[in-house]
Protein backbone atom coordinates (compact mmCIF):
# COMPACT_ATOMS: atom_id res chain seq x y z
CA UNK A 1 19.82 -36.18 -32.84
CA UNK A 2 17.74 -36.72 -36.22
CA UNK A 3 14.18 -38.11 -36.45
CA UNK A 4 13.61 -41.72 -37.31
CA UNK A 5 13.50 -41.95 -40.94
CA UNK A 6 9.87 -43.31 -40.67
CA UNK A 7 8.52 -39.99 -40.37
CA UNK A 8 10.82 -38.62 -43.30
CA UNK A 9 9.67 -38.80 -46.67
CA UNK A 10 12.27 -40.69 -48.84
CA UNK A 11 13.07 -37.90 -50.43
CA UNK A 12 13.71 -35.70 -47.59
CA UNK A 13 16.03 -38.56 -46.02
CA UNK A 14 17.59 -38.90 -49.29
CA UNK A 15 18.51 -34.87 -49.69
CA UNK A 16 19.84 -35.03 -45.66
CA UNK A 17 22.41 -38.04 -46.82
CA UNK A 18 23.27 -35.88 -50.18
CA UNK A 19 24.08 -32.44 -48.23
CA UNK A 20 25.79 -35.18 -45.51
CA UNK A 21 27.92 -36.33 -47.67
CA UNK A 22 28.77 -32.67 -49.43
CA UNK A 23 28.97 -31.06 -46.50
CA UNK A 24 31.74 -33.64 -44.79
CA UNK A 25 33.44 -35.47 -47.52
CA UNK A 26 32.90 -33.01 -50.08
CA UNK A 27 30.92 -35.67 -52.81
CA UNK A 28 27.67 -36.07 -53.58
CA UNK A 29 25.18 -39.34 -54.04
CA UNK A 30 26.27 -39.24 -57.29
CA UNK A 31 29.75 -38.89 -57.03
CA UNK A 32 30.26 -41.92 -54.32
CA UNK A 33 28.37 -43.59 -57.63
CA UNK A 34 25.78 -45.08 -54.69
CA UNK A 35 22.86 -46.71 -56.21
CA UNK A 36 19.32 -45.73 -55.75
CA UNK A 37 18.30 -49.62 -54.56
CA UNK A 38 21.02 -49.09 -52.01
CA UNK A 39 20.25 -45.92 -50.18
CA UNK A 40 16.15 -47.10 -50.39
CA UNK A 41 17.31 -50.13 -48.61
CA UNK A 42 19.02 -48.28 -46.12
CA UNK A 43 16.02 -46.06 -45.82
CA UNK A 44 13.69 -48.98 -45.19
CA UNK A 45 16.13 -50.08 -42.44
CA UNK A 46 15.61 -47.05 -40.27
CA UNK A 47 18.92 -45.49 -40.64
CA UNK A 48 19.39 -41.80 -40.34
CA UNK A 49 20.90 -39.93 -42.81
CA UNK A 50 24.09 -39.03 -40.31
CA UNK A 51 24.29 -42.77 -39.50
CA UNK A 52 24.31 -44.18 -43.25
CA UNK A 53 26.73 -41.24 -43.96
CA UNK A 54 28.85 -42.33 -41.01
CA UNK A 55 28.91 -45.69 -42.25
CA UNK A 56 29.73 -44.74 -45.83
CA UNK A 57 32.54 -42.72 -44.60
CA UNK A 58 33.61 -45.26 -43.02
CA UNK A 59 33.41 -48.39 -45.22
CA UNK A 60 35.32 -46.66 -47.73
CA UNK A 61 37.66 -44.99 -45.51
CA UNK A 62 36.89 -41.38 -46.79
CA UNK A 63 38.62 -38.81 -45.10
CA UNK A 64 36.65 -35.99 -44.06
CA UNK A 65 37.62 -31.73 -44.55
CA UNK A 66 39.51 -30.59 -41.99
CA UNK A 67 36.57 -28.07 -40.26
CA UNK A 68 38.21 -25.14 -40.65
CA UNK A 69 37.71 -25.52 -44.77
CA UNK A 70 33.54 -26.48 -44.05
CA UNK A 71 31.49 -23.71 -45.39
């Protein structure tokens, strides 16, 4: 289980929900085109990075690699 985002920099919460993203959908913050405003107010909420990306993932129906392709 992550740490509450409170004691993560933005940044550092940030580069978790970029290498999130990469590492199970295979985008990046700026692929998915997500706004900066967005993911701070997301941040501000207390959302983990594994949580927002769930909820990306989700809200967009993005299918995830298969695990065997995961690096």
């Amino acid at each position: 289980m992550e740490a509450s985002t409170t004691s993560k920099s933005y940044g550092d919460w940030r580069d978790s929900v970029n290498q999130s993203l990469h590492r199970i959908y295979c985008i990046t913050i700026a692929d998915a085109g997500i706004e900066e405003q967005f993911l701070i107010n997301y941040w501000q909420s207390n959302e983990t990075p594994v949580e927002f990306v769930a909820w990306f993932g989700n809200k967009f129906d993005l299918d995830p690699m298969p695990t065997l392709v995961r690096a």
